[in-house]
N, C-alpha and C. Protein backbone atom coordinates (compact mmCIF):
# COMPACT_ATOMS: atom_id res chain seq x y z
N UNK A 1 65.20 20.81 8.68
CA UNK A 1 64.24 20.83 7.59
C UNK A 1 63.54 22.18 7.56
N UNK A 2 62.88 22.65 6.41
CA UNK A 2 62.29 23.63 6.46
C UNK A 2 61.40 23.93 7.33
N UNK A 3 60.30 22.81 7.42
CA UNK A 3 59.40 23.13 8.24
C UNK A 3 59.46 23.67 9.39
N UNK A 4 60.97 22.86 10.24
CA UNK A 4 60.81 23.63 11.71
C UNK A 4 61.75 24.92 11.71
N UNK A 5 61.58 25.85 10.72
CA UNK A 5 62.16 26.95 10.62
C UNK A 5 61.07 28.20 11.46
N UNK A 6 61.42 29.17 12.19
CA UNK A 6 60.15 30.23 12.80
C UNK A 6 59.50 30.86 11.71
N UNK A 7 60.20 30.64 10.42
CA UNK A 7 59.91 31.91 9.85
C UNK A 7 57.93 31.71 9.18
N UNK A 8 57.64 30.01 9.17
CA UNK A 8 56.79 30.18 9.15
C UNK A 8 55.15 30.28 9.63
N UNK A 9 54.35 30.29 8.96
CA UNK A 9 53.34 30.70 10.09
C UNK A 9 52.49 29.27 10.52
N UNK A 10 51.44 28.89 11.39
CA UNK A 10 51.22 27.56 11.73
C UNK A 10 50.27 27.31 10.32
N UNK A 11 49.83 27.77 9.57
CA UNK A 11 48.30 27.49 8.68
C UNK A 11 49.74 27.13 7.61
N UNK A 12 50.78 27.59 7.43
CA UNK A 12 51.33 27.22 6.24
C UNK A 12 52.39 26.37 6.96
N UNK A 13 52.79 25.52 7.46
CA UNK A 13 53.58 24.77 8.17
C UNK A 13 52.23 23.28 8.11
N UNK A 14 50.94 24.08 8.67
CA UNK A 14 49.81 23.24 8.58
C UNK A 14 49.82 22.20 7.25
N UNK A 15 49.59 23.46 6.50
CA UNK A 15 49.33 22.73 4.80
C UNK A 15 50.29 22.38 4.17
N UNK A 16 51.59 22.52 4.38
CA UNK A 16 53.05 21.71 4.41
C UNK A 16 52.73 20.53 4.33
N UNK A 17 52.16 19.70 5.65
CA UNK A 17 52.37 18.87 6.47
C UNK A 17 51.14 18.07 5.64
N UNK A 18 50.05 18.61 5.02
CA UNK A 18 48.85 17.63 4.49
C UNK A 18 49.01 17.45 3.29
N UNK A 19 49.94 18.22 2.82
CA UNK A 19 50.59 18.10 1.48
C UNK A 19 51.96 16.99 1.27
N UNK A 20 52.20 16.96 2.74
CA UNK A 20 53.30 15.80 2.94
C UNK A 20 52.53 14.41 2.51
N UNK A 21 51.62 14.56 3.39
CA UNK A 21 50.70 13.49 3.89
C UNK A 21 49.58 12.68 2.51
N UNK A 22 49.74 13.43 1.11
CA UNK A 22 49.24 13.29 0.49
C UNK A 22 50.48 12.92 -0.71
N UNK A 23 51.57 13.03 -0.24
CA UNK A 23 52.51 13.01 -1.29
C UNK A 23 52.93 13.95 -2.27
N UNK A 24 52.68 15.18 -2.20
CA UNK A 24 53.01 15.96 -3.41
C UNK A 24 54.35 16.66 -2.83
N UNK A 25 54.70 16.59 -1.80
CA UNK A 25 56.27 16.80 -1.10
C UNK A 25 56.87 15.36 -0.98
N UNK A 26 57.76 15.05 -1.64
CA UNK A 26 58.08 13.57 -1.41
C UNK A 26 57.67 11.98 -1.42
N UNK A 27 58.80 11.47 -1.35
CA UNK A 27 57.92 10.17 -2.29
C UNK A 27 57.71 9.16 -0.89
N UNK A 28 58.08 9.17 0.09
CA UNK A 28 57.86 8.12 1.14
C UNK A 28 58.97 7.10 1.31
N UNK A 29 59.38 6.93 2.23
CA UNK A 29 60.50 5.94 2.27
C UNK A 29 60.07 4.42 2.45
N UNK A 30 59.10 3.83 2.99
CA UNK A 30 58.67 2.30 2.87
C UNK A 30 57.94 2.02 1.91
N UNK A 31 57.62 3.05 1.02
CA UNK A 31 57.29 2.09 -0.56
C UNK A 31 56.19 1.71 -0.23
N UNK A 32 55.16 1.92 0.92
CA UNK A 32 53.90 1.33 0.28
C UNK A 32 52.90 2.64 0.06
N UNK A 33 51.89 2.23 -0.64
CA UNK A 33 50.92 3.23 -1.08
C UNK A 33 50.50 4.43 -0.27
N UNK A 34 50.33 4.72 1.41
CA UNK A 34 50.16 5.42 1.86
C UNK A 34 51.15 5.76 3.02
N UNK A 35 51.98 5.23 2.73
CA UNK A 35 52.92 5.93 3.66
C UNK A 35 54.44 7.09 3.08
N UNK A 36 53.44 8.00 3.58
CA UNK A 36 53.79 9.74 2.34
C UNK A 36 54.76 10.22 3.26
N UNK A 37 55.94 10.07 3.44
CA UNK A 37 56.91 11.36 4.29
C UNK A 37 57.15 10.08 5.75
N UNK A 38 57.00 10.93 6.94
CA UNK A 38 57.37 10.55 8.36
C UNK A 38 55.50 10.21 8.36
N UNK A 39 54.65 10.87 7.79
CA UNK A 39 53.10 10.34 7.99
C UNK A 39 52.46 9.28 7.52
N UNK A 40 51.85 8.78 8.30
CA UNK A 40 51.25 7.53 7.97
C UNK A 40 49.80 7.33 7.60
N UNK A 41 49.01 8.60 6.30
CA UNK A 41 48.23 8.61 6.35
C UNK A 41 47.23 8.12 5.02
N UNK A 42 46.12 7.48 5.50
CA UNK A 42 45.36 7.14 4.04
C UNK A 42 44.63 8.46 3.37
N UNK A 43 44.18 8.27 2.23
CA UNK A 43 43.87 10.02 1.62
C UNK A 43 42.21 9.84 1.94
N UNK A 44 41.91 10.74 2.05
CA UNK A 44 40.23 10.68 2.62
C UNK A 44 39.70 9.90 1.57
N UNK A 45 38.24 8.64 1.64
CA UNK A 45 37.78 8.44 0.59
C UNK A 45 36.59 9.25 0.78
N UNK A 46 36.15 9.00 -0.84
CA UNK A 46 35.66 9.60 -1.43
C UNK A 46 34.10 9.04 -0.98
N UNK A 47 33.14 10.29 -1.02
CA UNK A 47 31.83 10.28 -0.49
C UNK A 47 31.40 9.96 -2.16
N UNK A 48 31.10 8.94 -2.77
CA UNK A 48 30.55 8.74 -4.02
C UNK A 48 29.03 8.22 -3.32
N UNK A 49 28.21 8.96 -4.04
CA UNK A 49 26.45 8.75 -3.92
C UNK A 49 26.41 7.35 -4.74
N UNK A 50 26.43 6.61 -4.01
CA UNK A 50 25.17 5.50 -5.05
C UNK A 50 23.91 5.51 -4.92
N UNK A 51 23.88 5.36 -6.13
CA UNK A 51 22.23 5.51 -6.88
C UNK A 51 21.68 4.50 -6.18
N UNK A 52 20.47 5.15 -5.78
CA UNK A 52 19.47 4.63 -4.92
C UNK A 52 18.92 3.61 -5.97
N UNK A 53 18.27 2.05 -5.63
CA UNK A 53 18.09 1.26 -6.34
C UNK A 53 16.61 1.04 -5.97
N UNK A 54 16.11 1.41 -6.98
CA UNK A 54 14.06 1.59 -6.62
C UNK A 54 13.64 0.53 -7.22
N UNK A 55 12.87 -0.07 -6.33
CA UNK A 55 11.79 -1.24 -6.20
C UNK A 55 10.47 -0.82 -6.22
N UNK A 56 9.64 -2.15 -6.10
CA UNK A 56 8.31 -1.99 -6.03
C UNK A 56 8.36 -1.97 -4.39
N UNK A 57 7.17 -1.02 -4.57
CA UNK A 57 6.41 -0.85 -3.36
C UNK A 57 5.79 -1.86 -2.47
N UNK A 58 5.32 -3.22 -2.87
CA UNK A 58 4.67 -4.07 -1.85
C UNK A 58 6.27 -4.70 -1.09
N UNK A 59 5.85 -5.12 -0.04
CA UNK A 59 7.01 -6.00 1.11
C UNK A 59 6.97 -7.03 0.26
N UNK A 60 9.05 -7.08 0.10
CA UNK A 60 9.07 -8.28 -0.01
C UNK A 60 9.42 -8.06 -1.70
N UNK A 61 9.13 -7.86 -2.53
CA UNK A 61 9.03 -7.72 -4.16
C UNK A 61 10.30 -6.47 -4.18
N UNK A 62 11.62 -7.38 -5.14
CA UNK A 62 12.13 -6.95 -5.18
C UNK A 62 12.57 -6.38 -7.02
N UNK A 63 11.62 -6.74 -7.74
CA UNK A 63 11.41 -6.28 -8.92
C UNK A 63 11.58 -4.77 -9.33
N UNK A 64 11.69 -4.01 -10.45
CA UNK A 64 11.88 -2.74 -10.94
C UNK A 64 10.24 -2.43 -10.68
N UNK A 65 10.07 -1.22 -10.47
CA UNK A 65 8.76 -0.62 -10.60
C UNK A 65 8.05 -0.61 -12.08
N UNK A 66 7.08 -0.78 -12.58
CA UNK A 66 6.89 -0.56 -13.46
C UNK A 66 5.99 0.67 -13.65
N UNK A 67 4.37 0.82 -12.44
CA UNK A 67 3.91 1.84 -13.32
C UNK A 67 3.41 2.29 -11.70
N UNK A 68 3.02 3.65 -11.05
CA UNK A 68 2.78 3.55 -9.54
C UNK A 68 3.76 3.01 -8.44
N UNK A 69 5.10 3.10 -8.85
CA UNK A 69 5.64 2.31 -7.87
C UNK A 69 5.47 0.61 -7.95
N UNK A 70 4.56 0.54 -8.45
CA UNK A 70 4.27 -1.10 -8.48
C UNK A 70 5.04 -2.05 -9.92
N UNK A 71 5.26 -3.38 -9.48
CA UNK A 71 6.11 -3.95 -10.71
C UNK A 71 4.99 -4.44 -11.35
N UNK A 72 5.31 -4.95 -12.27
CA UNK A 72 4.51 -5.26 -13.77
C UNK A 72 3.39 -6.13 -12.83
N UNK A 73 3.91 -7.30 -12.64
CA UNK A 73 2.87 -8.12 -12.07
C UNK A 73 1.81 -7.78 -10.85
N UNK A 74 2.27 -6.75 -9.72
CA UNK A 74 1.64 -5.74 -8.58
C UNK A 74 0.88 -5.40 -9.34
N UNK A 75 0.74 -4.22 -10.18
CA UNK A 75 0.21 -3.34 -11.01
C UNK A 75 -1.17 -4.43 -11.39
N UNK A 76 -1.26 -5.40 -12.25
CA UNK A 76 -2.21 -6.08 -12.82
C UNK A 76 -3.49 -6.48 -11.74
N UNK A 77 -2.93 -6.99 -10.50
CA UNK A 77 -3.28 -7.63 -9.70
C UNK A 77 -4.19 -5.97 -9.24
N UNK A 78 -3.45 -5.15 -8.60
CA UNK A 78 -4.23 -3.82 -8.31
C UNK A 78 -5.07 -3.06 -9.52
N UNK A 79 -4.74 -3.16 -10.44
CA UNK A 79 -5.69 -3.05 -11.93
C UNK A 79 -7.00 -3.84 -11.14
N UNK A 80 -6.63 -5.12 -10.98
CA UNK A 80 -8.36 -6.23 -11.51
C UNK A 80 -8.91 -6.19 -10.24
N UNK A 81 -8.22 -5.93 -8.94
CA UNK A 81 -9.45 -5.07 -7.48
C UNK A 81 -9.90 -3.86 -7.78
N UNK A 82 -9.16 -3.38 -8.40
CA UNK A 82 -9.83 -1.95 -8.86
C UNK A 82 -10.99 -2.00 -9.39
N UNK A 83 -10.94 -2.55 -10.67
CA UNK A 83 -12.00 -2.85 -12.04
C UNK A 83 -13.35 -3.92 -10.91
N UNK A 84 -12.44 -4.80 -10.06
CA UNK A 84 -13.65 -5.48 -9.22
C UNK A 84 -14.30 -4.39 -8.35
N UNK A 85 -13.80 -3.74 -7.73
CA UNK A 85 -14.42 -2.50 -6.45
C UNK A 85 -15.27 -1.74 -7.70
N UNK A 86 -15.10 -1.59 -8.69
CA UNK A 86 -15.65 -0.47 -9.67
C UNK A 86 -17.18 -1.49 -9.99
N UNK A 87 -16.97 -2.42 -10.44
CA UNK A 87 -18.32 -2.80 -10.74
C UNK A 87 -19.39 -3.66 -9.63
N UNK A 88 -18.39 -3.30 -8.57
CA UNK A 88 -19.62 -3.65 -6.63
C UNK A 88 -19.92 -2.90 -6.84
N UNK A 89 -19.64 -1.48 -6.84
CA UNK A 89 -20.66 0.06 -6.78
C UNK A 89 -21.60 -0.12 -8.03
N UNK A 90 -20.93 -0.51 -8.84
CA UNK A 90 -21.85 -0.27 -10.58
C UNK A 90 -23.47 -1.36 -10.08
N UNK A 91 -23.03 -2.10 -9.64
CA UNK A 91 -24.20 -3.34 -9.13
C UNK A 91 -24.68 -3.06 -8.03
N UNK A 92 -24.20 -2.36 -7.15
CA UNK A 92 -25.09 -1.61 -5.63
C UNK A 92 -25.78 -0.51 -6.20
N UNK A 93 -25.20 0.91 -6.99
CA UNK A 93 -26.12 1.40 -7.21
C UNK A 93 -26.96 1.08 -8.58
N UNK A 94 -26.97 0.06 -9.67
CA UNK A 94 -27.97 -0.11 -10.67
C UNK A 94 -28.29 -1.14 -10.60
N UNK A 95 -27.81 -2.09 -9.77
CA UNK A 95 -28.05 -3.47 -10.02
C UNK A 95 -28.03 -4.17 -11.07
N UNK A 96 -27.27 -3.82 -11.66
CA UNK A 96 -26.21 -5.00 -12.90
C UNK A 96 -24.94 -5.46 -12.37
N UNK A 97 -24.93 -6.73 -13.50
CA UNK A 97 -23.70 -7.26 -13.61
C UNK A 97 -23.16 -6.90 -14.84
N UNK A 98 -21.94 -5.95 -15.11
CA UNK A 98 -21.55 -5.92 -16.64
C UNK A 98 -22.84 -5.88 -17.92
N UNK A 99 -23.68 -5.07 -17.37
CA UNK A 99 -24.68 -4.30 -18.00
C UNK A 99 -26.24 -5.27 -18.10
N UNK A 100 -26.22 -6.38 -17.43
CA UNK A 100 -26.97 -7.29 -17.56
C UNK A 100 -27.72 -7.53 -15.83
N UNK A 101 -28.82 -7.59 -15.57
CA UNK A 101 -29.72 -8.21 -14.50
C UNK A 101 -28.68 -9.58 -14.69
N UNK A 102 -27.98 -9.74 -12.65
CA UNK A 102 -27.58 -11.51 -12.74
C UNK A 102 -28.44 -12.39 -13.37
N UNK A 103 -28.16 -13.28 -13.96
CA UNK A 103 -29.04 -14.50 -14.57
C UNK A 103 -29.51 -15.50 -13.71
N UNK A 104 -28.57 -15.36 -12.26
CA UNK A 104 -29.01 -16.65 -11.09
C UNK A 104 -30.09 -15.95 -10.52
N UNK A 105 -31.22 -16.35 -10.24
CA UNK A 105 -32.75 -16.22 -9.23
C UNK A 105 -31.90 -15.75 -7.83
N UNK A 106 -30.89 -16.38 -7.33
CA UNK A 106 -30.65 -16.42 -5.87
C UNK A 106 -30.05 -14.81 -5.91
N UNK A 107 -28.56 -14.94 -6.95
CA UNK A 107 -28.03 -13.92 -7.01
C UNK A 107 -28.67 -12.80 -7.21
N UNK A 108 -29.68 -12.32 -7.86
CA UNK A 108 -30.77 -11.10 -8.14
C UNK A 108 -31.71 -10.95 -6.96
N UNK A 109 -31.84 -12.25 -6.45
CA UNK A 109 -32.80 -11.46 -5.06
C UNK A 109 -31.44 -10.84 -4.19
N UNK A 110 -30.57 -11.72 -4.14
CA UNK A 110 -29.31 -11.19 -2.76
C UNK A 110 -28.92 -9.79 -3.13
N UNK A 111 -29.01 -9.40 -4.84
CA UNK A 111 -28.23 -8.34 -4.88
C UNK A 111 -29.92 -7.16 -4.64
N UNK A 112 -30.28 -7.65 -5.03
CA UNK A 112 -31.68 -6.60 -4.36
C UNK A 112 -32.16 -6.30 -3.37
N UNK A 113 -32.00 -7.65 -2.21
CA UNK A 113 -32.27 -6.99 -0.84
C UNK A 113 -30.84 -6.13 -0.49
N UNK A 114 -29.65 -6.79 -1.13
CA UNK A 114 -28.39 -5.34 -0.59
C UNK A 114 -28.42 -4.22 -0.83
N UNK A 115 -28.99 -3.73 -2.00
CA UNK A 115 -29.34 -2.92 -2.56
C UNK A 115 -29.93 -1.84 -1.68
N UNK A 116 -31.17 -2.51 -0.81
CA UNK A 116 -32.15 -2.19 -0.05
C UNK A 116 -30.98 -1.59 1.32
N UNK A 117 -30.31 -2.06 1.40
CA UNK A 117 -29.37 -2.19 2.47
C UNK A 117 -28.71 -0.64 2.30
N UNK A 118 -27.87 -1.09 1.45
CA UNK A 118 -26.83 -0.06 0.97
C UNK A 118 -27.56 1.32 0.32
N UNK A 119 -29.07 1.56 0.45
CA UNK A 119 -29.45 3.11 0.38
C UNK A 119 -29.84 3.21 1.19
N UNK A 120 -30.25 2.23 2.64
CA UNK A 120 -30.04 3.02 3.78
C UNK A 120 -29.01 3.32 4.64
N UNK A 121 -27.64 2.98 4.25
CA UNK A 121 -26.96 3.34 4.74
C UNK A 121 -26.28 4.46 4.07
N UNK A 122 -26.68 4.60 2.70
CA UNK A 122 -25.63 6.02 2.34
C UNK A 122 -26.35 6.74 2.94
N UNK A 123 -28.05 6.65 3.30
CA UNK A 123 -28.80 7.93 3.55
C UNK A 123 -27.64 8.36 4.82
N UNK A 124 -27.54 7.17 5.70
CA UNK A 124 -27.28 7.61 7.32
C UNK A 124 -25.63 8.69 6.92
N UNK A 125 -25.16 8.04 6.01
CA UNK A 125 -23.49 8.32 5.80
C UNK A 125 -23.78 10.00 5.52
N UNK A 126 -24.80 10.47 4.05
CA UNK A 126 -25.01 11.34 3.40
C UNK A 126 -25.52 12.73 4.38
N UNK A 127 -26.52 12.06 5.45
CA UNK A 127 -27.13 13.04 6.19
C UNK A 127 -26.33 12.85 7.84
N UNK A 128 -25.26 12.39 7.69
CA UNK A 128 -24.58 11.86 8.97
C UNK A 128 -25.34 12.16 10.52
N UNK A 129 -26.75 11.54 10.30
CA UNK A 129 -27.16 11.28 11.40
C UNK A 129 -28.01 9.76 11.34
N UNK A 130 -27.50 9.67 12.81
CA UNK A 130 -28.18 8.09 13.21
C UNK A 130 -29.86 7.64 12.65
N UNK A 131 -29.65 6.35 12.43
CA UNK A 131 -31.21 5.81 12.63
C UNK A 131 -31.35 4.84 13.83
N UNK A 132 -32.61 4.27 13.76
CA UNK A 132 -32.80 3.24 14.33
C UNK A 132 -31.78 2.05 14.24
N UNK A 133 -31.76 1.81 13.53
CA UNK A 133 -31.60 0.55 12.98
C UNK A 133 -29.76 0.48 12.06
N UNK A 134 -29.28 1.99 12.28
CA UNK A 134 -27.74 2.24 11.53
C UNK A 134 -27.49 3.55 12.23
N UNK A 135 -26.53 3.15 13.19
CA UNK A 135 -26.42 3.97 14.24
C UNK A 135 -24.67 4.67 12.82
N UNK A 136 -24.14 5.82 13.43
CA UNK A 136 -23.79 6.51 11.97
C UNK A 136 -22.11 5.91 12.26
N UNK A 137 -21.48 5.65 13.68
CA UNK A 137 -20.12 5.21 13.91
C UNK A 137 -20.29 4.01 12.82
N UNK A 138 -20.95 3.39 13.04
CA UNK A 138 -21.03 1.50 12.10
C UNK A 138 -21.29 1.74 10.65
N UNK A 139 -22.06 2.87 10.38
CA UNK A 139 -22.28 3.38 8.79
C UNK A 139 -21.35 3.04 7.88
N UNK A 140 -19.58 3.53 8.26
CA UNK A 140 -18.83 3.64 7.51
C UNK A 140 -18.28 1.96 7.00
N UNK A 141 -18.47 1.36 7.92
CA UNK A 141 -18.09 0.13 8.09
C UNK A 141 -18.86 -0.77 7.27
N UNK A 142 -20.09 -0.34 7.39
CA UNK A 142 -21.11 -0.91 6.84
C UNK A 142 -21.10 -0.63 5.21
N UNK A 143 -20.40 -0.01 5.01
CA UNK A 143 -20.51 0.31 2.80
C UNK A 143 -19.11 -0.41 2.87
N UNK A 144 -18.28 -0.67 3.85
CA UNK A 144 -17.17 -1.81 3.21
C UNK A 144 -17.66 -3.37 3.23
N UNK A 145 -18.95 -3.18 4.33
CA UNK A 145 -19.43 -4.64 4.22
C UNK A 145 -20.32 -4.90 3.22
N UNK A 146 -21.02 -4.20 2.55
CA UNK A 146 -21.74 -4.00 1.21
C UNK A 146 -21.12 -4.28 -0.03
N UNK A 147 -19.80 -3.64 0.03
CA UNK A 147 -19.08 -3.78 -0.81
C UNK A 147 -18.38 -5.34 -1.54
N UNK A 148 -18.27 -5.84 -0.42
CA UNK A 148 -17.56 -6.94 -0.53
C UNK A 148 -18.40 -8.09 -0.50
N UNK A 149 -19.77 -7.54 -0.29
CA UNK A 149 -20.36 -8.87 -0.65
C UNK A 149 -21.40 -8.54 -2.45
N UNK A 150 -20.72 -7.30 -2.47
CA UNK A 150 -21.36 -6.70 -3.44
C UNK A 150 -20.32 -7.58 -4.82
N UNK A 151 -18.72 -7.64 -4.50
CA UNK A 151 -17.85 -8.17 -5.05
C UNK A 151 -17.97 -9.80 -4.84
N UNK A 152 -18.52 -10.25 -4.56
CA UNK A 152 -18.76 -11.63 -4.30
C UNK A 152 -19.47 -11.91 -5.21
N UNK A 153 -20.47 -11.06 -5.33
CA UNK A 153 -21.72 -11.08 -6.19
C UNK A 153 -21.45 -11.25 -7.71
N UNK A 154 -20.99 -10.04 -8.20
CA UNK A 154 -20.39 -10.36 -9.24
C UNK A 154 -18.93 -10.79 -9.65
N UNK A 155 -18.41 -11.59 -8.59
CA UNK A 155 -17.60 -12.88 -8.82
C UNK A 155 -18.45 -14.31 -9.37
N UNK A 156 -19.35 -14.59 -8.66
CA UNK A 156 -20.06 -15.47 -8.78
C UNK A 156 -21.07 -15.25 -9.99
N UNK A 157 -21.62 -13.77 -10.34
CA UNK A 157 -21.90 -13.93 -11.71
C UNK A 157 -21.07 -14.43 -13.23
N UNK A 158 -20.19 -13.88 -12.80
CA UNK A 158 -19.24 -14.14 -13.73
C UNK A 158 -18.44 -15.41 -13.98
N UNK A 159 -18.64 -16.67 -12.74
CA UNK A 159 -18.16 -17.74 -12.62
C UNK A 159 -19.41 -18.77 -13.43
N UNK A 160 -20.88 -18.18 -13.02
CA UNK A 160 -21.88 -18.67 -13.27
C UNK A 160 -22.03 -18.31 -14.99
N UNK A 161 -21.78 -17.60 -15.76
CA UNK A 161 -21.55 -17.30 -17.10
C UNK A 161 -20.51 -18.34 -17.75
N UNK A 162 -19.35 -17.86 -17.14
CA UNK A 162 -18.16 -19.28 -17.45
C UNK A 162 -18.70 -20.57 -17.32
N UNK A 163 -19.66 -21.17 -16.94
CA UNK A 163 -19.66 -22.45 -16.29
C UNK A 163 -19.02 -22.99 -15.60
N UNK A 164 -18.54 -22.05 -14.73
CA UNK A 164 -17.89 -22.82 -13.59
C UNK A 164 -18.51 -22.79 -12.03
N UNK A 165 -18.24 -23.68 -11.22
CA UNK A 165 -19.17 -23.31 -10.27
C UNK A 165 -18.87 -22.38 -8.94
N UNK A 166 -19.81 -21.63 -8.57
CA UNK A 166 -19.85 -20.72 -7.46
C UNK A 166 -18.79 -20.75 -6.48
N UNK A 167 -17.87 -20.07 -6.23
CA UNK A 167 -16.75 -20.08 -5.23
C UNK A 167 -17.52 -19.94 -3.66
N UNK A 168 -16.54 -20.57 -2.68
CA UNK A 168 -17.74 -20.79 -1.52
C UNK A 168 -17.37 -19.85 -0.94
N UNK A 169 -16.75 -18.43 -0.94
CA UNK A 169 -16.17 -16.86 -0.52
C UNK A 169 -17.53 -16.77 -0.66
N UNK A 170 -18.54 -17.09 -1.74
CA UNK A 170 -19.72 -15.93 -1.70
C UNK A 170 -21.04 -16.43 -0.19
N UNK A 171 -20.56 -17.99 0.07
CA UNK A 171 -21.73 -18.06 1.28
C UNK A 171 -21.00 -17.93 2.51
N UNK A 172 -19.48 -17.16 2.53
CA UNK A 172 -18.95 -17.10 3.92
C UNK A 172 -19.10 -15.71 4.30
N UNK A 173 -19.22 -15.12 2.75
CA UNK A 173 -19.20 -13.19 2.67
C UNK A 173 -20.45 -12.48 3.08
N UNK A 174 -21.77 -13.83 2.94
CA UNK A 174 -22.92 -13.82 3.06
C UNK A 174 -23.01 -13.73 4.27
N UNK A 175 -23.00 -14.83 4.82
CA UNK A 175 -23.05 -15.11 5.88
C UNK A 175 -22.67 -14.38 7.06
N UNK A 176 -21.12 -13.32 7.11
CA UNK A 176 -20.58 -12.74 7.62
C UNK A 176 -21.19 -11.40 7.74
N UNK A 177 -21.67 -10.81 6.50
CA UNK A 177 -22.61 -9.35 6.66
C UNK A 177 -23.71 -9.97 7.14
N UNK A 178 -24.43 -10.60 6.67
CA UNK A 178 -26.02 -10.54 7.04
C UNK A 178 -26.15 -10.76 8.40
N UNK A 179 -25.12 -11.38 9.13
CA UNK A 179 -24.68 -11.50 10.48
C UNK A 179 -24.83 -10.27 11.62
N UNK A 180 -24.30 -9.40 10.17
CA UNK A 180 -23.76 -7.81 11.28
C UNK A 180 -24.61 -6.99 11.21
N UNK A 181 -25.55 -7.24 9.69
CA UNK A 181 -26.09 -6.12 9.61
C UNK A 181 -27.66 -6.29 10.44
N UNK A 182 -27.80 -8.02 10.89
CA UNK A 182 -28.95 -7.84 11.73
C UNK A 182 -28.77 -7.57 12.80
N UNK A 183 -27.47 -8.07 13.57
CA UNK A 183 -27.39 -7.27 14.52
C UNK A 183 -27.82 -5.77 15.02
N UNK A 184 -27.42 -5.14 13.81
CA UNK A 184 -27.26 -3.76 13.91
C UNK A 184 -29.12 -3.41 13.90
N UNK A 185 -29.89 -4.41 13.51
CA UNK A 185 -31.36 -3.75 12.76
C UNK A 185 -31.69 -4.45 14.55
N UNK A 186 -30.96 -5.25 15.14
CA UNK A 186 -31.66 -5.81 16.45
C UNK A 186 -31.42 -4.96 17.66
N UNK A 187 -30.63 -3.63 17.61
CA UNK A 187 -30.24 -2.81 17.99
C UNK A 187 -29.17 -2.71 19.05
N UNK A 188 -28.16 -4.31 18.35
CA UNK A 188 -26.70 -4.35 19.13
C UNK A 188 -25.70 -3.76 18.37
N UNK A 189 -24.90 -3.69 18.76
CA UNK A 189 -23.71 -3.48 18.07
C UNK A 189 -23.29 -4.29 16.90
N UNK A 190 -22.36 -4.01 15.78
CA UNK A 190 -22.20 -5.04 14.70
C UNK A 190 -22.01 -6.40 15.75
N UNK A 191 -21.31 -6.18 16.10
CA UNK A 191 -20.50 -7.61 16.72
C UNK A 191 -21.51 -8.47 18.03
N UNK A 192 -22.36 -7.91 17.65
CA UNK A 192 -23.34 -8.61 18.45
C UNK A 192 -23.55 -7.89 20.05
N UNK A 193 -22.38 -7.41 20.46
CA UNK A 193 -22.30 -6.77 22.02
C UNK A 193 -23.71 -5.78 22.17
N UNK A 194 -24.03 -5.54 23.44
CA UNK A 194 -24.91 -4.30 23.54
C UNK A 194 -24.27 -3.14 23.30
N UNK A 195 -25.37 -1.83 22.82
CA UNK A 195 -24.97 -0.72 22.12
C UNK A 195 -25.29 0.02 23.54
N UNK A 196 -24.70 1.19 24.02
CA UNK A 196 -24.50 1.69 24.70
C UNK A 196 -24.36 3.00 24.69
């Protein structure tokens, strides 16, 4: 056969042989699809990219993204904590609900002594030094615990408008800050431990 002739060199004897192996020298004697010449070889496959298939971002949700990474229904749900976190601050610092003094007696004193709360703690946050009574590590902690009972607050306004009655999140949310934050005025730690 040609190939084992000297005359040629190994790189073209080489590419002979992958050209065998691919079929464009001969048709193969057992007739099946990859068996090209005396070689018995399959043809490289092909590196084809598949398209990456994008989801939403939360675990678990295997929906199209719609807007943020998030699917239609994610998105709404993170919309209405948003719009809720937006009007705890709107009611910590003015003390409204949706432009109105709460209408409940209980709810307007609770959101007024927090009130009381939550400007002494931005002072500590703002001038990041300790007080008595809001030592500045617990500060930060302390405007997420404001917050959320700040969101309680006007949950329950807004349930109390509907006529519906008070969800019991707002006397566990209560209960849970006013817990920490006397601690903190009794000069323990939130969690009750000694401060050190």
């Amino acid at each position: 056969m040609w190939l084992d002739e000297p005359r040629h060199s190994l790189t073209e004897v080489s590419f002979a042989k992958w050209n065998l192996a691919q079929g464009e020298y001969g048709t193969g004697s057992k007739g099946s699809r990859y068996s090209r010449g005396k070689f018995d070889v399959r043809p490289p496959k092909r590196n084809l990219m598949k398209q990456k298939k994008y989801t939403c971002k939360k675990d678990g949700c295997t929906q199209a993204p719609y807007l943020g990474g998030l699917c239609r229904d994610h998105h709404k749900e993170n919309e209405v904590r948003r719009r809720l976190h937006d009007d705890a601050l709107a009611a910590l610092h003015a003390g409204i609900v949706d432009g109105e003094l709460p209408s409940d007696q209980r709810l307007r004193e609770e959101l007024d002594r927090l009130r009381d709360c939550w400007s002494g703690i931005c002072t500590v946050v703002q001038k990041q030094r300790n007080t008595p009574t809001m030592p500045l590590d617990e500060a930060d902690y302390a405007i997420d615990w404001c917050i959320s009972l700040a969101q309680e607050i006007v949950k329950a306004q807004r349930e109390i408008l509907a006529g519906k009655d008070v969800a019991a999140s707002l006397g566990f949310t209560q209960q849970w800050v006013w817990q920490r934050l006397q601690n903190l005025n009794a000069g323990l730690r939130s969690n009750g431990t000694r401060r050190e």
